[in-house]
N, C-alpha and C. Protein backbone atom coordinates (compact mmCIF):
# COMPACT_ATOMS: atom_id res chain seq x y z
N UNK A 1 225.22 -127.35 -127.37
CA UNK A 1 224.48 -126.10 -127.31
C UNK A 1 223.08 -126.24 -127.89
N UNK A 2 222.96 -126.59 -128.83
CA UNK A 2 221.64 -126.80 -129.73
C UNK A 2 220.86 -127.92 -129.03
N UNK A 3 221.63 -128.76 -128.19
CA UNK A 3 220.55 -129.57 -126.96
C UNK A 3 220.15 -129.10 -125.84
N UNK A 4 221.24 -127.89 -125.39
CA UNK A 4 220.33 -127.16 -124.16
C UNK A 4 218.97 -126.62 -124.61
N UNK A 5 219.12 -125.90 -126.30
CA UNK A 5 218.30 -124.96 -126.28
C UNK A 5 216.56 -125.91 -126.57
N UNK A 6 217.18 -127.32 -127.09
CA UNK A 6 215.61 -128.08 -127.09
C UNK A 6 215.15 -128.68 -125.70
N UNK A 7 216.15 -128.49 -124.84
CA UNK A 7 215.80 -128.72 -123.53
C UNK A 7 214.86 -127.19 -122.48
N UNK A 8 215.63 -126.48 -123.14
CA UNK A 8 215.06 -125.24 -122.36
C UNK A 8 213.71 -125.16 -123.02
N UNK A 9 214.06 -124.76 -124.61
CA UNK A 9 212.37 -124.92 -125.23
C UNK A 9 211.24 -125.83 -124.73
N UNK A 10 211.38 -126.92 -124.42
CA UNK A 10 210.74 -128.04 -123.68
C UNK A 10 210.43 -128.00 -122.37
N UNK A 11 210.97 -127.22 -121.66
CA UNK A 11 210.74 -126.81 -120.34
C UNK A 11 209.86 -125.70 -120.77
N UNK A 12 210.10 -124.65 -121.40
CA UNK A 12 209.21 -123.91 -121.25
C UNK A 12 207.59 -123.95 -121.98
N UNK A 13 207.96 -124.76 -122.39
CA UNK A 13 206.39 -125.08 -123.56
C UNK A 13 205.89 -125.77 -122.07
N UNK A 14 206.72 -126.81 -121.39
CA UNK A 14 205.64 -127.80 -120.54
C UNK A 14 204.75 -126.43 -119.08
N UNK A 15 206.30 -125.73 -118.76
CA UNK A 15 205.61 -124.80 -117.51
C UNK A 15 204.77 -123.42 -118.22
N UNK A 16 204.65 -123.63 -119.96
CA UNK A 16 204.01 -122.50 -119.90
C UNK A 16 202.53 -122.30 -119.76
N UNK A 17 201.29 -123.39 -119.55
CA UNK A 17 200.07 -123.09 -119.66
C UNK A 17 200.12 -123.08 -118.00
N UNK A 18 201.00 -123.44 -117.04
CA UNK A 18 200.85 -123.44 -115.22
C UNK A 18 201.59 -121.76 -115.38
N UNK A 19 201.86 -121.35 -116.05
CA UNK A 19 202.35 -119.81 -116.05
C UNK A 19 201.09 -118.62 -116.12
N UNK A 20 200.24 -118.89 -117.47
CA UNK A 20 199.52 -117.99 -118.13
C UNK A 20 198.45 -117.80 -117.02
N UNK A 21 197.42 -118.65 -116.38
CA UNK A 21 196.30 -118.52 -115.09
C UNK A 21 196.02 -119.36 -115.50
N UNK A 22 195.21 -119.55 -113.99
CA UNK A 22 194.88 -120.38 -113.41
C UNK A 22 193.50 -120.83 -114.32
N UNK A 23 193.16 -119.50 -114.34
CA UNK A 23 191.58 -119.22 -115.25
C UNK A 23 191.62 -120.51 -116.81
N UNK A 24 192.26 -120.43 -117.10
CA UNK A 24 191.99 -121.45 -118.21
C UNK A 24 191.51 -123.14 -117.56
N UNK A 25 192.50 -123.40 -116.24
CA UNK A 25 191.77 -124.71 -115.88
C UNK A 25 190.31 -124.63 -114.79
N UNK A 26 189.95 -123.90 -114.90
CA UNK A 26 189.13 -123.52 -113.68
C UNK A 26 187.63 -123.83 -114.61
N UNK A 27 186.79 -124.60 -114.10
CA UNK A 27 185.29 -124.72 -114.47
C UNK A 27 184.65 -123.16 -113.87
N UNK A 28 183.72 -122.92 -115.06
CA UNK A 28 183.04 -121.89 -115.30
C UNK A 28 181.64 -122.19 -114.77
N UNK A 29 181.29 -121.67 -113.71
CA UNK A 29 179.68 -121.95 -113.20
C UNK A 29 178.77 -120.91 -113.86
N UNK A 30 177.80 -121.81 -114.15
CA UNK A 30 176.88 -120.50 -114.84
C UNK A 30 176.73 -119.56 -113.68
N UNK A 31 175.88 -118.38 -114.17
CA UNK A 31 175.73 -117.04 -113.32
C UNK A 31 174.35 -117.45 -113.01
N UNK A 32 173.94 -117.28 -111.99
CA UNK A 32 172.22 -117.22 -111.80
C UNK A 32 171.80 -115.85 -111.71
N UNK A 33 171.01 -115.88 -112.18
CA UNK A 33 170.27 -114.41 -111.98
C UNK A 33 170.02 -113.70 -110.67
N UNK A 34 170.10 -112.89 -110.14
CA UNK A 34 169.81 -112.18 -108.58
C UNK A 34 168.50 -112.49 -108.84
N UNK A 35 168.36 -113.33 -107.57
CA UNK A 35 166.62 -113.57 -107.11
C UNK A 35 166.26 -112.83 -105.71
N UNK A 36 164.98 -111.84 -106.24
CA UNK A 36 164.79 -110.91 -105.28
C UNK A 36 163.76 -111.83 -104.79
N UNK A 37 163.77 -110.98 -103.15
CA UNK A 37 162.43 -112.17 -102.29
C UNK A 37 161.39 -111.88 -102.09
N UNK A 38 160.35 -112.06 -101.98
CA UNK A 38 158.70 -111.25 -102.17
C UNK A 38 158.21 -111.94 -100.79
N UNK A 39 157.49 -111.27 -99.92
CA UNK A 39 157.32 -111.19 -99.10
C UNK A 39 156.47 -112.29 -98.99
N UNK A 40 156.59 -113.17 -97.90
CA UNK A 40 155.58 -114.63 -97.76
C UNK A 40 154.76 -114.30 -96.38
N UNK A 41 154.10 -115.27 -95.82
CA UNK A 41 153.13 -115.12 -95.24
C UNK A 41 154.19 -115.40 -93.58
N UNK A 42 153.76 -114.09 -92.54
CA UNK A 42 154.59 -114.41 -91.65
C UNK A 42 155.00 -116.19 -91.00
N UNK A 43 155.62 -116.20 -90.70
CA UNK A 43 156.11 -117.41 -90.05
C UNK A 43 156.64 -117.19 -88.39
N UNK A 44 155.63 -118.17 -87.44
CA UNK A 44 156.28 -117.49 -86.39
C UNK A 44 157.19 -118.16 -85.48
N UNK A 45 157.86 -117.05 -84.84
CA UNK A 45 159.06 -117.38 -84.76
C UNK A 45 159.43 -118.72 -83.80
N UNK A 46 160.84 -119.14 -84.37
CA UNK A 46 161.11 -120.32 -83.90
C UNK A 46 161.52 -120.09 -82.08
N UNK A 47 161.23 -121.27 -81.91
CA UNK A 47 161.92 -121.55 -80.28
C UNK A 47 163.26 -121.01 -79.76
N UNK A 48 163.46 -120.28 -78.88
CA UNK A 48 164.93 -119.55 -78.41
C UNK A 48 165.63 -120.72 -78.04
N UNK A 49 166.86 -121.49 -78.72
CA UNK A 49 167.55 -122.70 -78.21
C UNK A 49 168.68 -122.33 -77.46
N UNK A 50 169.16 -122.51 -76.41
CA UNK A 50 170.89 -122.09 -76.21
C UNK A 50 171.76 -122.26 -77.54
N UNK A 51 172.49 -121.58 -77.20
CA UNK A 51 173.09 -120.96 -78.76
C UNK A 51 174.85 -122.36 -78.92
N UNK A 52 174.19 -122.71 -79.68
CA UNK A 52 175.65 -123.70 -79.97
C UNK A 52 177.22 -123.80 -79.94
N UNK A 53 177.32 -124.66 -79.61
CA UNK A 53 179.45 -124.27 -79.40
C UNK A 53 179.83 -124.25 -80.62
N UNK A 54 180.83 -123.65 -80.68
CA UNK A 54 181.80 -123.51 -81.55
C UNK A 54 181.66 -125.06 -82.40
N UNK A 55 181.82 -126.23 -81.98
CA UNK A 55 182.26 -127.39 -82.52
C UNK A 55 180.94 -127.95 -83.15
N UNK A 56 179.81 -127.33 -82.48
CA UNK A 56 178.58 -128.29 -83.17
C UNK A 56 178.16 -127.91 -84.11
N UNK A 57 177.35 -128.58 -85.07
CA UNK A 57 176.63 -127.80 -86.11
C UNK A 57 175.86 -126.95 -85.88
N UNK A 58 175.13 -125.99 -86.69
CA UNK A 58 173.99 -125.31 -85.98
C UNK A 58 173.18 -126.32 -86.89
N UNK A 59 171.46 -125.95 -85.54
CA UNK A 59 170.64 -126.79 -86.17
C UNK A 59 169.95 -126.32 -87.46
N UNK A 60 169.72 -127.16 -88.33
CA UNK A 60 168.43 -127.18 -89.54
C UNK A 60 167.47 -126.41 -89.21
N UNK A 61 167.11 -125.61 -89.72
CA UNK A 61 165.55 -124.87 -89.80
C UNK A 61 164.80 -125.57 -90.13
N UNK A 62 163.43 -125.47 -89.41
CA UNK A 62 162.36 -126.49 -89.73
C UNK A 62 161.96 -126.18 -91.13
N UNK A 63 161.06 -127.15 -92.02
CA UNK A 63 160.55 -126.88 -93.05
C UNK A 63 159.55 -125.82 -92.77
N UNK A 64 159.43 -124.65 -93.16
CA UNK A 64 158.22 -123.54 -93.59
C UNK A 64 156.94 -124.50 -94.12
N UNK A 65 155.80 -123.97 -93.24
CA UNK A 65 154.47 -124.55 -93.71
C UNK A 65 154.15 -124.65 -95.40
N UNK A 66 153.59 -125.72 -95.52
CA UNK A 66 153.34 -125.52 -97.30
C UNK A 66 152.66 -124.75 -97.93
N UNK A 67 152.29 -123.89 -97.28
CA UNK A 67 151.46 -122.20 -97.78
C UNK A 67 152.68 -121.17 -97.81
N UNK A 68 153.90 -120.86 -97.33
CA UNK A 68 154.78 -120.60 -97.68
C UNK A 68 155.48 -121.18 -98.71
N UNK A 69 156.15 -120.15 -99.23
CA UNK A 69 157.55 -120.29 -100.50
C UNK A 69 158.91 -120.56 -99.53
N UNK A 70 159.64 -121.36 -100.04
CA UNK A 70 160.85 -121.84 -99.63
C UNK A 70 161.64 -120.15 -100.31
N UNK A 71 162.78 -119.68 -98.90
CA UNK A 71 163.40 -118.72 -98.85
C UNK A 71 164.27 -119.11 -100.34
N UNK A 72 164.76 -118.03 -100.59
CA UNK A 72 165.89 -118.46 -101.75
C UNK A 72 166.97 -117.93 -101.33
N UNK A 73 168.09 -119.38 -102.30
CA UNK A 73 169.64 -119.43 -101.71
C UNK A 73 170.10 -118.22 -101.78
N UNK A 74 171.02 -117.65 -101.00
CA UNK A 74 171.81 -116.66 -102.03
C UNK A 74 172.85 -116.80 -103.11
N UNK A 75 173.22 -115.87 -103.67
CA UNK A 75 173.95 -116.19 -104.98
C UNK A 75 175.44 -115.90 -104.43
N UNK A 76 176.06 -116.69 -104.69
CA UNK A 76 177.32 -116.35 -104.03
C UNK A 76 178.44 -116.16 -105.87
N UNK A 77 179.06 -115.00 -105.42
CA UNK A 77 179.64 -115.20 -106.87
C UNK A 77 181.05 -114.63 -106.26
N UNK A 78 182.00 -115.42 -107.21
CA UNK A 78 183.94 -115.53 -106.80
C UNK A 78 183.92 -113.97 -107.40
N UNK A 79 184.96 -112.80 -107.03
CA UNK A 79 185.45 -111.99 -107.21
C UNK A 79 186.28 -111.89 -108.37
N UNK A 80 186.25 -111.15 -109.23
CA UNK A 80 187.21 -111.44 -110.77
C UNK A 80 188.23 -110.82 -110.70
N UNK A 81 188.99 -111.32 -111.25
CA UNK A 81 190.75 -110.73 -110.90
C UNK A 81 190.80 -109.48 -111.02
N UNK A 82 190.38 -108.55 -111.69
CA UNK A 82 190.52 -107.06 -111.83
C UNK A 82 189.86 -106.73 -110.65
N UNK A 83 188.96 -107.19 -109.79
CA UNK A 83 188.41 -106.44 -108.63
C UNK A 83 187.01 -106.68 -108.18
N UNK A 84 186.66 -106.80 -107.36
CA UNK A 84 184.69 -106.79 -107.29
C UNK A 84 184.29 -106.12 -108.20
N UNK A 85 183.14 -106.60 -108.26
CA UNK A 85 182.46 -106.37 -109.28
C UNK A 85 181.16 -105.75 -108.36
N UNK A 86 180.27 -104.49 -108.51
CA UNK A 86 179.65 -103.68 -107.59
C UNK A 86 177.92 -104.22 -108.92
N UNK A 87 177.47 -104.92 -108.07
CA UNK A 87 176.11 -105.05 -109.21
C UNK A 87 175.22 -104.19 -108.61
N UNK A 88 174.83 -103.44 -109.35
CA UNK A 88 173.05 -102.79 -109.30
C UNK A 88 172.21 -103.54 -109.24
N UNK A 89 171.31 -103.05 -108.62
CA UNK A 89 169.90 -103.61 -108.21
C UNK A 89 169.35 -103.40 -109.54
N UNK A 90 168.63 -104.70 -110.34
CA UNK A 90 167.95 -104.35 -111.87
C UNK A 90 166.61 -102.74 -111.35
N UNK A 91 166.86 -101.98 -112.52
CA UNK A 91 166.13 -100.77 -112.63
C UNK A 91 164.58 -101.25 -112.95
N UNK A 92 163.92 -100.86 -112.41
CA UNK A 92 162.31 -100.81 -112.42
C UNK A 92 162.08 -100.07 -113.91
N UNK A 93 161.19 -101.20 -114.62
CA UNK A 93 160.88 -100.66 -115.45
C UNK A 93 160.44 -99.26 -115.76
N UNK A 94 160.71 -97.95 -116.86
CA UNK A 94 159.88 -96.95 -116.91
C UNK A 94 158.90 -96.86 -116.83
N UNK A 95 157.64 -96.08 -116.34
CA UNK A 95 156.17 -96.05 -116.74
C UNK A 95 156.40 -95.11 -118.30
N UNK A 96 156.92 -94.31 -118.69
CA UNK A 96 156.39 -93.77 -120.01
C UNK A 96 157.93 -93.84 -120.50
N UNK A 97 157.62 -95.14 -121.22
CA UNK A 97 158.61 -94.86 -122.65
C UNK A 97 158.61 -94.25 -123.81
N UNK A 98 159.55 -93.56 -123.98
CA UNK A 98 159.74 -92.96 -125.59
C UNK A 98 159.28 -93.88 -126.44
N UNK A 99 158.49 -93.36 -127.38
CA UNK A 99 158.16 -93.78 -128.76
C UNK A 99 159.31 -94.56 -129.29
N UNK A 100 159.30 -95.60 -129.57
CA UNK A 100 160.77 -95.63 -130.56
C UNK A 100 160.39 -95.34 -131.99
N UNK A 101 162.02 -95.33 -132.42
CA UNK A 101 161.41 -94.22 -133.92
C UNK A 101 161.01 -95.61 -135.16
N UNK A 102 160.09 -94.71 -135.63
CA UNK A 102 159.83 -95.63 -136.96
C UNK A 102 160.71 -95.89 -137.91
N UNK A 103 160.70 -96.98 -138.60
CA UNK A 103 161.39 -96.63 -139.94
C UNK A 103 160.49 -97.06 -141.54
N UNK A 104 160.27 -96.06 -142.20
CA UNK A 104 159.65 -95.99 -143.21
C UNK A 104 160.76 -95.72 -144.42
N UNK A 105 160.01 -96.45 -145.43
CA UNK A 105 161.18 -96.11 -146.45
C UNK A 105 161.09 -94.98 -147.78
N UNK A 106 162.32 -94.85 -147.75
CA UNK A 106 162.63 -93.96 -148.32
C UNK A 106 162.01 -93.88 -150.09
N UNK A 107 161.17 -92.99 -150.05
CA UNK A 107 160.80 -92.74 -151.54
C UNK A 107 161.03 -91.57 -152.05
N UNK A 108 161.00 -91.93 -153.38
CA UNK A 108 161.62 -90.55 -154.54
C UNK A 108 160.20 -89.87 -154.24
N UNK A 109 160.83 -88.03 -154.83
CA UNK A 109 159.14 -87.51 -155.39
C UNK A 109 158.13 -88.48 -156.28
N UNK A 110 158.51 -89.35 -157.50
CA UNK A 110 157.67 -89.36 -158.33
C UNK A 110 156.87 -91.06 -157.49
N UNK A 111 157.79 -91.25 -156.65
CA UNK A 111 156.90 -93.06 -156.30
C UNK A 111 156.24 -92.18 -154.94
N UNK A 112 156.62 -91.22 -154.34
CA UNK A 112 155.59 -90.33 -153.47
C UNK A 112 154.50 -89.94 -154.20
N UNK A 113 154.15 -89.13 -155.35
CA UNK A 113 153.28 -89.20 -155.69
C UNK A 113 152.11 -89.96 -156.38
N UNK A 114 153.25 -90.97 -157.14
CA UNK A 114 152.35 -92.61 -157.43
C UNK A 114 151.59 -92.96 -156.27
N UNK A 115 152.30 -93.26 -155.17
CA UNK A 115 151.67 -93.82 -153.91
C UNK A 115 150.06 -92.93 -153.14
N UNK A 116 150.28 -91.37 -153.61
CA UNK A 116 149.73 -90.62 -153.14
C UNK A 116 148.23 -90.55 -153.92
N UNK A 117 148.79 -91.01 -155.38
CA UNK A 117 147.25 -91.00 -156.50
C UNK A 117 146.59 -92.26 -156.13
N UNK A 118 147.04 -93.44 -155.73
CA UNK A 118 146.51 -94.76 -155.36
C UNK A 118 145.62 -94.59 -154.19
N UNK A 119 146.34 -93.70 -153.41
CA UNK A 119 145.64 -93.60 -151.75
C UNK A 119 144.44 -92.76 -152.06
N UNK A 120 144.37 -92.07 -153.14
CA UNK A 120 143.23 -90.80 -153.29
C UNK A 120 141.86 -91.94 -154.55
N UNK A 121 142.50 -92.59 -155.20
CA UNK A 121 141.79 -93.52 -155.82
C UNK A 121 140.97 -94.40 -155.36
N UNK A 122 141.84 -95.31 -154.26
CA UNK A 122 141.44 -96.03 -153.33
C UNK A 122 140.14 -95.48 -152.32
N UNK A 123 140.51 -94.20 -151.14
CA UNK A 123 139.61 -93.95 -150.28
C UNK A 123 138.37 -93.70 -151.46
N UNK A 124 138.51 -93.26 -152.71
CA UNK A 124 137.33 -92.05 -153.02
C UNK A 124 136.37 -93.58 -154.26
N UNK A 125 136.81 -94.90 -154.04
CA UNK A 125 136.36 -95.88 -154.44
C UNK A 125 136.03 -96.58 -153.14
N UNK A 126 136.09 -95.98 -152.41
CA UNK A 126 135.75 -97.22 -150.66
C UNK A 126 134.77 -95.94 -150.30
N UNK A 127 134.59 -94.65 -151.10
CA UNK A 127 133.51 -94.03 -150.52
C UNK A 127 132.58 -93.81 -151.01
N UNK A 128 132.62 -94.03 -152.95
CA UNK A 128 131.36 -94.63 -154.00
C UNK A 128 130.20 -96.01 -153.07
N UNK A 129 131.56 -96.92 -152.53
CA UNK A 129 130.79 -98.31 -151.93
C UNK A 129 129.98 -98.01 -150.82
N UNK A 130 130.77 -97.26 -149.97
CA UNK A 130 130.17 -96.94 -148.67
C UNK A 130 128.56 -96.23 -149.09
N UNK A 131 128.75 -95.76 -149.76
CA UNK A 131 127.13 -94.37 -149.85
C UNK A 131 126.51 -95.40 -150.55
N UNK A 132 126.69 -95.91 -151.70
CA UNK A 132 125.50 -97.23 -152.23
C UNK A 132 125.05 -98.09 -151.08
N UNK A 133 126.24 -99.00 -150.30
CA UNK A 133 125.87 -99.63 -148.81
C UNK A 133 124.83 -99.14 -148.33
N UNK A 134 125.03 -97.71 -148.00
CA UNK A 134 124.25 -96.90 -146.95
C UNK A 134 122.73 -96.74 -147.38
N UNK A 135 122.25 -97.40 -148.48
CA UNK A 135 121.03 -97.43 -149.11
C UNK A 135 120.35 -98.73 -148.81
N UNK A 136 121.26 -99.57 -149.09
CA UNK A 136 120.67 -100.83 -148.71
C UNK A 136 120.29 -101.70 -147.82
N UNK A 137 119.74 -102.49 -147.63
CA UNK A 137 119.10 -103.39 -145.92
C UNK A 137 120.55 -103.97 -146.08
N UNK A 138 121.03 -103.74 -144.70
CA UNK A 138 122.67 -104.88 -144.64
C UNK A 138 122.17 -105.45 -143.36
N UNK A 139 122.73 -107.05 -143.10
CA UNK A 139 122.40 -107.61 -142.23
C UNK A 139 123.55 -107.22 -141.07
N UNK A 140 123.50 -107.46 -139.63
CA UNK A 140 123.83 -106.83 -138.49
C UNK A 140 125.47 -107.10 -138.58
N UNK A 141 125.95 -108.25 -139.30
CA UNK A 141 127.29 -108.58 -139.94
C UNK A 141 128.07 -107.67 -141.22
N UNK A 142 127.05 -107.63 -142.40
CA UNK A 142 127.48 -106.44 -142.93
C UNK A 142 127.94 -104.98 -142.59
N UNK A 143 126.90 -104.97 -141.56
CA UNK A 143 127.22 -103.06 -141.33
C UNK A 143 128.42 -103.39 -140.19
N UNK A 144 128.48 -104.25 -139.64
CA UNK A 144 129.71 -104.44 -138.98
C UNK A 144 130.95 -103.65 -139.78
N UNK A 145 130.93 -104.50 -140.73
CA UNK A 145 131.99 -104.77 -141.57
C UNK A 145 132.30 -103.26 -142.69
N UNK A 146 130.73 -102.51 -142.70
CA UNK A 146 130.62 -101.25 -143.18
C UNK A 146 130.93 -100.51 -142.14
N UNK A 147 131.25 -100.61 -141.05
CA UNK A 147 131.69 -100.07 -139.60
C UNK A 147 133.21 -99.70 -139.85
N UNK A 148 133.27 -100.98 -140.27
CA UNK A 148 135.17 -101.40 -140.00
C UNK A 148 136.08 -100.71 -141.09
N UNK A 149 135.47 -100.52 -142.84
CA UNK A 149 135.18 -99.84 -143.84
C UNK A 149 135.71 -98.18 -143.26
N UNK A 150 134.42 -98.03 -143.23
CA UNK A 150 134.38 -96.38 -142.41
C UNK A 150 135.88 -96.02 -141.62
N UNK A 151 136.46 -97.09 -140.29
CA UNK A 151 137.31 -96.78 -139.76
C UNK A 151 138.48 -96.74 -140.69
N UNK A 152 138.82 -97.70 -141.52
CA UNK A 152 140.23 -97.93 -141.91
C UNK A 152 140.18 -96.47 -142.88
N UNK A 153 138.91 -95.88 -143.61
CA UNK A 153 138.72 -94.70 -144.49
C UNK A 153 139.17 -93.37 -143.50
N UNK A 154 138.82 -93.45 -142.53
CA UNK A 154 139.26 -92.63 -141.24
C UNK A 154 140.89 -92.29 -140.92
N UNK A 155 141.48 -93.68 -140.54
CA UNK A 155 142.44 -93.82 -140.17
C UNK A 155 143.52 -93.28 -141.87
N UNK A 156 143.13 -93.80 -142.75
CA UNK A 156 143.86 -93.52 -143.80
C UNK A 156 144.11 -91.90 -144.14
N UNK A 157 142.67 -91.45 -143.97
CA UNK A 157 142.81 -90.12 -144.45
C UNK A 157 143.82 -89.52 -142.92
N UNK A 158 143.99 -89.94 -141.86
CA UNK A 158 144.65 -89.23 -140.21
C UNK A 158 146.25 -89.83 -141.01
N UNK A 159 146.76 -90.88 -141.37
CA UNK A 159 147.96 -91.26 -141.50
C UNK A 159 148.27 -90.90 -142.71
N UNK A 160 147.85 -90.10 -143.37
CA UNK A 160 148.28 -89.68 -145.21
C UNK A 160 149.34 -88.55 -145.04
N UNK A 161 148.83 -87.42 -143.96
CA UNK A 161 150.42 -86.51 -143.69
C UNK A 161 151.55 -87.02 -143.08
N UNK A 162 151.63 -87.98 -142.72
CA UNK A 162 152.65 -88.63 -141.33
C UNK A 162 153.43 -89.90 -142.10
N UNK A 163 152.43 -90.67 -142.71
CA UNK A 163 153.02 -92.12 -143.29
C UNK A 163 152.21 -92.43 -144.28
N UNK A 164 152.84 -92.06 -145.27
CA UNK A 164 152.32 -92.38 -146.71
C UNK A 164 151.39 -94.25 -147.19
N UNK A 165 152.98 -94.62 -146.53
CA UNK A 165 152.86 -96.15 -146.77
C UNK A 165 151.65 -96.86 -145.93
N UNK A 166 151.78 -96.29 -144.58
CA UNK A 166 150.72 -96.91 -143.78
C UNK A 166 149.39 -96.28 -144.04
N UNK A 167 149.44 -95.27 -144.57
CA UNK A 167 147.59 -94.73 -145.76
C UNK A 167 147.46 -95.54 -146.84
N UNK A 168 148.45 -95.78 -147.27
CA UNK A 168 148.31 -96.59 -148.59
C UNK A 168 147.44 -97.92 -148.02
N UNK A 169 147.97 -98.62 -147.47
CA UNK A 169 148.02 -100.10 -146.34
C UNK A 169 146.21 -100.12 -146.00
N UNK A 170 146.09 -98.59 -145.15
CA UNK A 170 144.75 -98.71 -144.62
C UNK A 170 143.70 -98.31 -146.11
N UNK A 171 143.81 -97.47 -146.99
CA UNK A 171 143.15 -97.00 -147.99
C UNK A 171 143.07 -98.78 -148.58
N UNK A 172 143.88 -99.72 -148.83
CA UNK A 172 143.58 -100.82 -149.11
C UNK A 172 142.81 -101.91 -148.79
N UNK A 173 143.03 -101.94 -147.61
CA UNK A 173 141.70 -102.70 -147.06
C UNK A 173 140.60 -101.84 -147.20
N UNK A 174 140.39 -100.63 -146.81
CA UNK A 174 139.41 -100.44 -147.19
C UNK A 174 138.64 -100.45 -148.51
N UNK A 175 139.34 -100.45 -149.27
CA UNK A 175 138.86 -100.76 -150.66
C UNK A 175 138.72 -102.33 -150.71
N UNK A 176 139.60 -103.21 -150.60
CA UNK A 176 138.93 -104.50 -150.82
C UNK A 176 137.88 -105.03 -149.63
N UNK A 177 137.80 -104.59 -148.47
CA UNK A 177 136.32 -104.72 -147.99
C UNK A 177 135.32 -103.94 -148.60
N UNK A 178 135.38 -103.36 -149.15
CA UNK A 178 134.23 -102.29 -149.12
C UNK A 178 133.80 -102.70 -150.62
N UNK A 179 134.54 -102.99 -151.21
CA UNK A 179 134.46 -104.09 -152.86
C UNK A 179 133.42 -105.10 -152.48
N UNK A 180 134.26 -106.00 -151.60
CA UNK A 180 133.37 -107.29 -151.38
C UNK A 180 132.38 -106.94 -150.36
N UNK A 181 132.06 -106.13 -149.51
CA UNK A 181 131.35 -105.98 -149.20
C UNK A 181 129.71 -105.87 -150.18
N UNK A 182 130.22 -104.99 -151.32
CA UNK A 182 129.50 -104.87 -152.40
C UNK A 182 128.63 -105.81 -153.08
N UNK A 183 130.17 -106.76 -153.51
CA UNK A 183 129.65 -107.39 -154.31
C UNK A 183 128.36 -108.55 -153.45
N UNK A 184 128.80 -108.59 -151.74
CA UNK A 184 128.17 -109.90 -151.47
C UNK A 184 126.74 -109.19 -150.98
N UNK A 185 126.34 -107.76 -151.39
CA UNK A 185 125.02 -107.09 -150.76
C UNK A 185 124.15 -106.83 -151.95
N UNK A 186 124.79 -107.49 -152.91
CA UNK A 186 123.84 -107.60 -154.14
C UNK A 186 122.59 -108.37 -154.26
């Protein structure tokens, strides 16, 4: 008895991976991507041949001139055991995408208002520099740069209700340009 049952066990261990599918011995072809065809330069049409028997090959298509693109294969893909598979045509990009949302971080009242005295310190020290600047001969590179000054003082004071952090960011450069700007118009 106890030898049928290592005989049966043994039978069934050997027929059990020809049981489970097929799918485990089967090579996996990669997927190619659907290649759509873009329109090439007409080609005209080939010679009307009598149409071939059953037994012959059909003939080869000539090579397309070398100012044409070679047609592309089609994709032939096996059916998956649950059923066809129905692919969509890839969706055309949107013209107007949603904003995606920001993420800014989360601060207490009191590092909101730390952040808020720095940003008011900062612009109102990038606007001491700016008005001394505005006295002096600056060469066509400086006032550039007293240009650029001005904007980020702009942009800081537009992003101070909306994004603290990113006023902070711009109130900073503008202060360390507008510093060195200083110091190098001495």
């Amino acid at each position: 008895m106890p030898r049928m049952r290592f005989f049966a066990l043994l039978i069934i261990l050997v027929l059990l991976p020809s049981m489970v599918s097929c799918r485990l011995f089967r090579r996996s072809e990669p997927v190619k991507p659907p290649v759509t065809a873009t329109p090439a330069a007409p080609v005209p049409p080939a010679q009307q041949e009598p149409s071939p028997s059953p037994q012959e090959e059909p003939p080869k298509p000539e090579e397309p001139a070398a100012s044409t693109a070679p047609a592309p294969e089609p994709v032939m893909k096996r059916p998956s055991p649950a059923g066809p598979r129905v692919q969509s045509p890839p969706a055309a990009a949107p013209q107007a995408q949603a904003p995606a949302p920001q993420l800014r971080p989360m601060l207490s009242p009191e590092q909101r208002q730390q952040l808020d005295r720095t940003v008011t310190a900062r612009l109102q020290r990038s606007r001491q520099a700016m008005a001394v600047l505005k006295t002096r001969q600056l060469s066509k590179e400086q006032a550039n740069v007293l240009s650029q000054v001005s904007t980020f003082v702009q942009q800081a004071e537009e992003a101070r209700s909306t994004d603290l952090a990113r006023a902070s960011n711009l109130a900073e450069r503008a202060d360390v340009l507008s510093q060195d700007l200083l110091n190098s118009a001495r």
